[in-house]
C-alpha atoms as a PDB file:
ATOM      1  CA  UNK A   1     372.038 243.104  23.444  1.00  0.00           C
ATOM      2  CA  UNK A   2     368.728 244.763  22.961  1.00  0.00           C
ATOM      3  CA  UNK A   3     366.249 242.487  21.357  1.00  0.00           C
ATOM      4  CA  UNK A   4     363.066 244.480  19.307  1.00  0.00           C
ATOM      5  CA  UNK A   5     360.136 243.100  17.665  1.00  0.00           C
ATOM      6  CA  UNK A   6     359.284 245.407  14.625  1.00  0.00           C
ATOM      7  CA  UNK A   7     355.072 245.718  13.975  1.00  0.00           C
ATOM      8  CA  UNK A   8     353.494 247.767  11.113  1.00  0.00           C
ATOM      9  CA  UNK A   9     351.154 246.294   8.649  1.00  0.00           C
ATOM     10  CA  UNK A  10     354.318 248.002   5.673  1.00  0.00           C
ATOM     11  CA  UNK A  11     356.826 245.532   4.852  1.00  0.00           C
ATOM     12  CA  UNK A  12     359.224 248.642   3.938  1.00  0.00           C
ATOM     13  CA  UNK A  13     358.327 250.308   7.116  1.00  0.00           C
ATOM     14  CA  UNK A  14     359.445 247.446   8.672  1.00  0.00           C
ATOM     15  CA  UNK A  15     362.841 247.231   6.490  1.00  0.00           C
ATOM     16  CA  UNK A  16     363.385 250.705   7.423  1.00  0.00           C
ATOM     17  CA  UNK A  17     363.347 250.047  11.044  1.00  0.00           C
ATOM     18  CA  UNK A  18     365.663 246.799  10.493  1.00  0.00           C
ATOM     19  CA  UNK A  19     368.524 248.924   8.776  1.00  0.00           C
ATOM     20  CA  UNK A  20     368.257 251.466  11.185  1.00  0.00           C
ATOM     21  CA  UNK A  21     368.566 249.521  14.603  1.00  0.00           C
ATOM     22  CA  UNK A  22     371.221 247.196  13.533  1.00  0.00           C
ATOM     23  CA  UNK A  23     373.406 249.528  12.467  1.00  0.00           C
ATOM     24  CA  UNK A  24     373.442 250.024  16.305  1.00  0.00           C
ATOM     25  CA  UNK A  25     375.971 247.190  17.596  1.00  0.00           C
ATOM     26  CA  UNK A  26     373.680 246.884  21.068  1.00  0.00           C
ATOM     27  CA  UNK A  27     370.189 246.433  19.052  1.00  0.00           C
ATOM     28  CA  UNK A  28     369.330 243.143  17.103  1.00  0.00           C
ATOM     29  CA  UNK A  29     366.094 242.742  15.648  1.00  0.00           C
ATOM     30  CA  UNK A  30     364.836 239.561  17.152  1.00  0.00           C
ATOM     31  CA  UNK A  31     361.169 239.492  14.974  1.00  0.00           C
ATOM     32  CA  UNK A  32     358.460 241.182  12.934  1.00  0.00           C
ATOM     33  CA  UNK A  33     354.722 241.293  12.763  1.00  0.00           C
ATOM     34  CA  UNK A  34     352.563 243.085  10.320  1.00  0.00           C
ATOM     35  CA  UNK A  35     348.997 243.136  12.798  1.00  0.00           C
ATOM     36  CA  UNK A  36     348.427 243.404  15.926  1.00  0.00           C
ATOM     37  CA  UNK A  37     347.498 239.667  16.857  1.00  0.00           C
ATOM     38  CA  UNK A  38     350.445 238.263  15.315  1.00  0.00           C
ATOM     39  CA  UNK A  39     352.610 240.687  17.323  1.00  0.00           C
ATOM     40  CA  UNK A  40     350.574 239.373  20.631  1.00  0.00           C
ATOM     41  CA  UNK A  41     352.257 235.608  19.716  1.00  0.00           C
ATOM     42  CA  UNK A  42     355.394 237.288  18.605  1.00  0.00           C
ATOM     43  CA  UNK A  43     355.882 238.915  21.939  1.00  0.00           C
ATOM     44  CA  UNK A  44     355.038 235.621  23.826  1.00  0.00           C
ATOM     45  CA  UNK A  45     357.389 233.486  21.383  1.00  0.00           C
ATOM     46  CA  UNK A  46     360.208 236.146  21.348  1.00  0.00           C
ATOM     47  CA  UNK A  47     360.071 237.506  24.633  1.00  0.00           C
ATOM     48  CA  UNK A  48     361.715 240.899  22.960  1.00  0.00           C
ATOM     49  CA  UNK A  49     363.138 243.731  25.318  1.00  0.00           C
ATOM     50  CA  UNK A  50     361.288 246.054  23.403  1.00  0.00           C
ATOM     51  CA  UNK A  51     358.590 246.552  20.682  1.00  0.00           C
ATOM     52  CA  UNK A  52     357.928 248.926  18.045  1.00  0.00           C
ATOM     53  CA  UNK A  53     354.337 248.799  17.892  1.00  0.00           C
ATOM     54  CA  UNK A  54     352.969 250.710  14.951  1.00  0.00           C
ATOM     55  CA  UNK A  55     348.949 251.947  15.815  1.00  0.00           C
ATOM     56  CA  UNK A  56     346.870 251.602  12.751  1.00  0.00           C
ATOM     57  CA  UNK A  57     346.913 248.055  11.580  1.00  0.00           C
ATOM     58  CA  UNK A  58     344.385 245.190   9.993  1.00  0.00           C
ATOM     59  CA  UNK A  59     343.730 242.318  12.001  1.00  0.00           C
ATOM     60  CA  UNK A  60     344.304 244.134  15.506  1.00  0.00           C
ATOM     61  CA  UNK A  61     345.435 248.011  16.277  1.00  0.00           C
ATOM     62  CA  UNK A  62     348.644 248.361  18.662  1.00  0.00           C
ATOM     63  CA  UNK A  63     346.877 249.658  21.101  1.00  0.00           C
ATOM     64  CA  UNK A  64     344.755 246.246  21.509  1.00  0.00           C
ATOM     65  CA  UNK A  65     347.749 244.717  21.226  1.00  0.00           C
ATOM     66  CA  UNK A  66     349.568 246.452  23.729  1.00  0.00           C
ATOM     67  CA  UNK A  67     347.022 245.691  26.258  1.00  0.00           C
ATOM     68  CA  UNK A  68     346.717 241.556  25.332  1.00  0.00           C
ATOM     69  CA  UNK A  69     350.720 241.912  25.879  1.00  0.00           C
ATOM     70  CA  UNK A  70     350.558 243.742  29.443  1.00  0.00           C
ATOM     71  CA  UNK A  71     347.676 241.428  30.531  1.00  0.00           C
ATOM     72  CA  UNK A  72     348.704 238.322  29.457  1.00  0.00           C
ATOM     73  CA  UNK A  73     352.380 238.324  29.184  1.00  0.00           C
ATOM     74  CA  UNK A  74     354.091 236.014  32.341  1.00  0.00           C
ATOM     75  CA  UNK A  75     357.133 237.674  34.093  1.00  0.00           C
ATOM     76  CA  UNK A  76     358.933 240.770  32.889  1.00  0.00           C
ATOM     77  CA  UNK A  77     357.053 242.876  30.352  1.00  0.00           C
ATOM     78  CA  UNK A  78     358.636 243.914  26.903  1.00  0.00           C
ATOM     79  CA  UNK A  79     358.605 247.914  26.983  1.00  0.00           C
ATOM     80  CA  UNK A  80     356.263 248.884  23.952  1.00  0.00           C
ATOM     81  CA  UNK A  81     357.296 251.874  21.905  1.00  0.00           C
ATOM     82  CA  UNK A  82     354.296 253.056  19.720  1.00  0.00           C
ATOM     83  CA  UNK A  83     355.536 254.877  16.530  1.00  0.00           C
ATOM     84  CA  UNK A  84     352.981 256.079  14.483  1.00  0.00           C
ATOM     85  CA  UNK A  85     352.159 259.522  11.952  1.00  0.00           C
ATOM     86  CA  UNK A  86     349.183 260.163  14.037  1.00  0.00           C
ATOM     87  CA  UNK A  87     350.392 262.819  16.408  1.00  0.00           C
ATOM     88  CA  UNK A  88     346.963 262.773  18.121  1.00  0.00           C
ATOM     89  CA  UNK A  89     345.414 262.689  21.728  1.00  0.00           C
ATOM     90  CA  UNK A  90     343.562 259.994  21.385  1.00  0.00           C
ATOM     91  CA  UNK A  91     346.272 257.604  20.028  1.00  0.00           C
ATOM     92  CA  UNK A  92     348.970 259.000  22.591  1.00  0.00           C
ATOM     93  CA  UNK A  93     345.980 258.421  25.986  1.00  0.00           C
ATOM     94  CA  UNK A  94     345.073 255.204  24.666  1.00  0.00           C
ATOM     95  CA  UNK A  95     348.392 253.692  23.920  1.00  0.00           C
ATOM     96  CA  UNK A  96     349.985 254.971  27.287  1.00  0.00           C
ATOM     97  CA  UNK A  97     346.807 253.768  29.305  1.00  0.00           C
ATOM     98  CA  UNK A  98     347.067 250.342  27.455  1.00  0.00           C
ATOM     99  CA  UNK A  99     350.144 249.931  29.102  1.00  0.00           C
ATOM    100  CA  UNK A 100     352.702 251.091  26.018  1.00  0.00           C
ATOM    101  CA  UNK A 101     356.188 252.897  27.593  1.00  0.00           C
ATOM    102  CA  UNK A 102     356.656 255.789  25.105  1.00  0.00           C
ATOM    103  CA  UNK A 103     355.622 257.210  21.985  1.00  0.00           C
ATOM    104  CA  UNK A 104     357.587 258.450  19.436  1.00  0.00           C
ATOM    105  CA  UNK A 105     356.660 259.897  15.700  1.00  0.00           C
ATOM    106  CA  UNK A 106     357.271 258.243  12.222  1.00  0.00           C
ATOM    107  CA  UNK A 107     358.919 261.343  11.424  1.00  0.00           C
ATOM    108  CA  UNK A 108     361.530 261.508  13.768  1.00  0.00           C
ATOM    109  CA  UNK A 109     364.925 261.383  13.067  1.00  0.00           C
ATOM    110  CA  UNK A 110     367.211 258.008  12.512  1.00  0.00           C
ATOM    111  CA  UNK A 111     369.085 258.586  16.023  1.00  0.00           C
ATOM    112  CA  UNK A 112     365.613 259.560  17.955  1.00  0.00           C
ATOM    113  CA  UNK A 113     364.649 256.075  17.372  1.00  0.00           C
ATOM    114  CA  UNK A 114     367.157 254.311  18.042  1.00  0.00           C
ATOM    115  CA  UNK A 115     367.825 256.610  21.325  1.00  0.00           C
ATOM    116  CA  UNK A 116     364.077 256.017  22.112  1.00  0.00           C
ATOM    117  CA  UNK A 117     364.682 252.077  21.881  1.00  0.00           C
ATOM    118  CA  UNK A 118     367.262 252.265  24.007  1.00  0.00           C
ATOM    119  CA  UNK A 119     365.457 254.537  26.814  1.00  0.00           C
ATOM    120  CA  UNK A 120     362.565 251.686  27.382  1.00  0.00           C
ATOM    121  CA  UNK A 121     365.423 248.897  27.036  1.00  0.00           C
ATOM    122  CA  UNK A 122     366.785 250.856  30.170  1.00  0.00           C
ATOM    123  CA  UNK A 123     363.655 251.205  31.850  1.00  0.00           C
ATOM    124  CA  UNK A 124     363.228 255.122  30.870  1.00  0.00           C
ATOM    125  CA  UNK A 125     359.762 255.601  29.356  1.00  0.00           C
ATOM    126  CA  UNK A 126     360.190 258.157  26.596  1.00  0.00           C
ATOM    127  CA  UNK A 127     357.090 260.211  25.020  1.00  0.00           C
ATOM    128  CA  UNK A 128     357.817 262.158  22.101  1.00  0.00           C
ATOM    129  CA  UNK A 129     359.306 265.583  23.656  1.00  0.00           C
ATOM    130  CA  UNK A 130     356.888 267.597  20.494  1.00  0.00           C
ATOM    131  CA  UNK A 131     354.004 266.444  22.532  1.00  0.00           C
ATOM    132  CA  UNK A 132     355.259 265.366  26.245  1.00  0.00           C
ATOM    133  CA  UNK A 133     354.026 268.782  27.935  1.00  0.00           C
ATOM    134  CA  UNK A 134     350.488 268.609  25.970  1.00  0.00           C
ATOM    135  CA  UNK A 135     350.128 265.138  26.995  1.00  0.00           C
ATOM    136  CA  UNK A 136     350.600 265.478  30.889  1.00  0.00           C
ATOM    137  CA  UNK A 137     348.485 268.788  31.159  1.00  0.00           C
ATOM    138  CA  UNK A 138     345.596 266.888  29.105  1.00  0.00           C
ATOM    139  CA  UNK A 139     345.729 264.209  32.217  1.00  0.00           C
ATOM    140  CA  UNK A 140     345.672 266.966  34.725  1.00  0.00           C
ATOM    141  CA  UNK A 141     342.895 268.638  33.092  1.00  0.00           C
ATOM    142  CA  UNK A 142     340.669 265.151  32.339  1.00  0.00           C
ATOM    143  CA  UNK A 143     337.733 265.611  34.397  1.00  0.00           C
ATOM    144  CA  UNK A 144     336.576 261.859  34.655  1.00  0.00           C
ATOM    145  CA  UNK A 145     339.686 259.987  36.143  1.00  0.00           C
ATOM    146  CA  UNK A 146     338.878 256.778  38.239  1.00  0.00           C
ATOM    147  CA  UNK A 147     338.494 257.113  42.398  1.00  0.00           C
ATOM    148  CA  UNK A 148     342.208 257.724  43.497  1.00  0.00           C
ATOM    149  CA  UNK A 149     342.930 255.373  45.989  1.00  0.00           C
ATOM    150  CA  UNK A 150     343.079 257.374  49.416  1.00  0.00           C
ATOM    151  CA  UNK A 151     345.857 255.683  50.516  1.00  0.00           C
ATOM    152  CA  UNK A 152     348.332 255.835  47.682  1.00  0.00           C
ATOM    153  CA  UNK A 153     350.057 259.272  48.816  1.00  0.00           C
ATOM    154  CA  UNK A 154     351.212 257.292  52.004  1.00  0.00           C
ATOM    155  CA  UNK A 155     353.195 254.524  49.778  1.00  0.00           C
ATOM    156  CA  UNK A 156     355.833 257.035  48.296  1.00  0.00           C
ATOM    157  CA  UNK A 157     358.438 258.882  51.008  1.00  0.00           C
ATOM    158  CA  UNK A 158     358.663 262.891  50.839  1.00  0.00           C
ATOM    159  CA  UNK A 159     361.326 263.189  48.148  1.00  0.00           C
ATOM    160  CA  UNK A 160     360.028 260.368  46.543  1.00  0.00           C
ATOM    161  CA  UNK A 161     356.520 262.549  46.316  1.00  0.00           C
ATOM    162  CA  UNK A 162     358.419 265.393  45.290  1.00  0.00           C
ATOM    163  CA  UNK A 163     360.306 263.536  42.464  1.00  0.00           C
ATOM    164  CA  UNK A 164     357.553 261.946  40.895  1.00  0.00           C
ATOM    165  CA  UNK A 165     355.325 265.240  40.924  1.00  0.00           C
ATOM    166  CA  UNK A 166     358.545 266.677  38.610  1.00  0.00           C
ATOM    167  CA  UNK A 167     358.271 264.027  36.355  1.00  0.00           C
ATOM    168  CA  UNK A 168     355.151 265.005  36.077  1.00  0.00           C
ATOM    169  CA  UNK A 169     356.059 267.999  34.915  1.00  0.00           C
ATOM    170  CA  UNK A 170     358.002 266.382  32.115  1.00  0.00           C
ATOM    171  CA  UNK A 171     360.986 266.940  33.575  1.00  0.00           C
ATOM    172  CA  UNK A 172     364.457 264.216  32.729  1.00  0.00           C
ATOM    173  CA  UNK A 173     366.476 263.040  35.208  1.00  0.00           C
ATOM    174  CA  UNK A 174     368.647 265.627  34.842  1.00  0.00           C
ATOM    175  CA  UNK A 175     366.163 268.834  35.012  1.00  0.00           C
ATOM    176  CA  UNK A 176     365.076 267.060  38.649  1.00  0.00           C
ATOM    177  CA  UNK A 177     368.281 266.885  39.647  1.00  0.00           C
ATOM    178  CA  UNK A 178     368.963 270.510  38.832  1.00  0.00           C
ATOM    179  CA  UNK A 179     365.668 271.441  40.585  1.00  0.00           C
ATOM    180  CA  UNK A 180     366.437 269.877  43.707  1.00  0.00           C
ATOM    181  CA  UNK A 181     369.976 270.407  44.401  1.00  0.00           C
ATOM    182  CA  UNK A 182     371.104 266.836  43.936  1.00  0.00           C
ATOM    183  CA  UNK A 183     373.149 263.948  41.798  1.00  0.00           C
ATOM    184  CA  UNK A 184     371.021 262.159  38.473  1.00  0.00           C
ATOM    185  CA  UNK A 185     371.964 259.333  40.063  1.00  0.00           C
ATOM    186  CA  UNK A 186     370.085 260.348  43.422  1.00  0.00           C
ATOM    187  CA  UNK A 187     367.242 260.955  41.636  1.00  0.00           C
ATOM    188  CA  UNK A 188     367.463 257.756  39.785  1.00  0.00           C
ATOM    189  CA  UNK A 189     367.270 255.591  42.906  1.00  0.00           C
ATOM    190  CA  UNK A 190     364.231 257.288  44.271  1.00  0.00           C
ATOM    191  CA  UNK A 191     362.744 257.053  41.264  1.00  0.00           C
ATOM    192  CA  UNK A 192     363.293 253.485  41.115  1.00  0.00           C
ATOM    193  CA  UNK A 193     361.924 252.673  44.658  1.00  0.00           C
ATOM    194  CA  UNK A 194     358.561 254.995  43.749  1.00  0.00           C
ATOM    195  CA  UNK A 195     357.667 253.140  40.431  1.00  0.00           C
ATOM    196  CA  UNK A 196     358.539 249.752  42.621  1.00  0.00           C
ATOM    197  CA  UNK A 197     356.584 250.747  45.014  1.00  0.00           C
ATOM    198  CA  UNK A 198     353.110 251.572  42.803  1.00  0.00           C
ATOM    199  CA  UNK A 199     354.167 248.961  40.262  1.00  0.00           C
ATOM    200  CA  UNK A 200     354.971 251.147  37.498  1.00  0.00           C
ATOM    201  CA  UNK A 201     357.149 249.767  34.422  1.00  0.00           C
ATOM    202  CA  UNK A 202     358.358 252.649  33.712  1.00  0.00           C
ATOM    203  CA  UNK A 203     358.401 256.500  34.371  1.00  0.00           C
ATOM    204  CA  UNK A 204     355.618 257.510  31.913  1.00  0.00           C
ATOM    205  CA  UNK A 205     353.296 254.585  33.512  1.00  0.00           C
ATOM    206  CA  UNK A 206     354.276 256.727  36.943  1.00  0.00           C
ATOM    207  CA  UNK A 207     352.848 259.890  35.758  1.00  0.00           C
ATOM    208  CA  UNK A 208     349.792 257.885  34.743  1.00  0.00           C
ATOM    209  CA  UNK A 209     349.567 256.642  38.295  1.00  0.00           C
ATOM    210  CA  UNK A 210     350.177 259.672  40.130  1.00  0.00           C
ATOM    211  CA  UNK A 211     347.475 261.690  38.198  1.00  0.00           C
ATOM    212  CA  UNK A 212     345.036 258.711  38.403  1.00  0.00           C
ATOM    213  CA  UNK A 213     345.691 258.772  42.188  1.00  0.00           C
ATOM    214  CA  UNK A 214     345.121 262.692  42.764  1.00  0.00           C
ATOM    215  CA  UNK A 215     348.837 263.248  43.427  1.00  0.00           C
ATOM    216  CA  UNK A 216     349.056 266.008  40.472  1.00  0.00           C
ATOM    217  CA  UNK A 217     346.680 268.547  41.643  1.00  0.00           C
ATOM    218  CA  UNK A 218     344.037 270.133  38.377  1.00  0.00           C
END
């Protein structure tokens, strides 16, 4: 069973969210928060698989909360799924860079959230697709990134390299695979050894690490 912590500051935003994900029989709502430093001792109390973190809140944004829930959190991280109406740079950087897993729009449909739950429950990171392509070229094109670290090409294998510079791309699992001639599932485990190996959470927090470390060229 998936366990989600619902924050927004809108009690009927919240309902919403409630009726929708337990209509799924793999999803229980486990807790709700209405700002972002209650959801910060919700996560700790609740120890959710996954939130849905709105980003515009009194008392604490998500994306403040997001990073208080990365950095102080002890053992396995919740994956943090920021829905919000503000399809906007700004909100989509900071959230991913805080450490949330995917991004996904108030307006989506009824299944896209609960499919979008169920990507970070499995360790997919999901970024909504009207704005995955933007997001990833606005990295490559950032001109002040920190120092890569000069030796973080030699942690990933050849394929490994390869794989993650797709995903980069904003390719699924399934594009790769198509790309390079092989199984999902092969790409799947090499995935999973290069995000073990930088100490990503999950593939969107891999694209963040490649570009930071001057894997994607501009």
């Amino acid at each position: 069973m998936i366990g989600v912590l619902l924050v927004d500051d809108q009690a009927v935003v919240r309902a919403g969210y409630r009726v929708l994900l337990e209509e799924a029989a793999d999803i229980e709502v486990v807790g709700e928060a209405s700002d972002g430093t209650s959801a910060v001792a919700a996560a700790a109390r609740l120890r959710p698989d996954v939130i849905c973190m709105d980003v515009r809140m009194p008392g604490g944004d998500g994306i403040a909360a997001t990073r208080r829930i990365a950095a102080e959190r002890d053992g396995e991280l919740p994956a943090v799924l920021v829905v919000t109406t503000f399809d906007l740079d700004d909100y989509v950087f900071g959230a991913l860079e805080a450490g949330a897993g995917g991004f996904i729009l108030k307006d989506c449909e009824p299944e896209d959230l609960v499919h979008a739950v169920r990507r970070l429950a499995d360790g997919e990171g999901l970024v909504d697709q009207a704005v995955t392509r933007r997001v990833i070229a606005e990295f490559s094109r950032r001109r002040k990134r920190p120092a890569p670290d000069p030796g973080a090409a030699e942690l990933l294998t050849g394929r490994e390299t390869e794989i993650v510079l797709l995903l980069a791309r904003g390719m699924s699992n399934a594009e790769i695979a198509r790309e390079l001639f092989v199984e999902p599932s092969t790409v799947k485990s090499h995935l999973g050894r290069a995000m073990a190996k930088v100490g990503a959470r999950d593939r969107v927090q891999t694209v963040v690490w490649a570009y930071r470390n001057g894997l994607v060229p501009d």
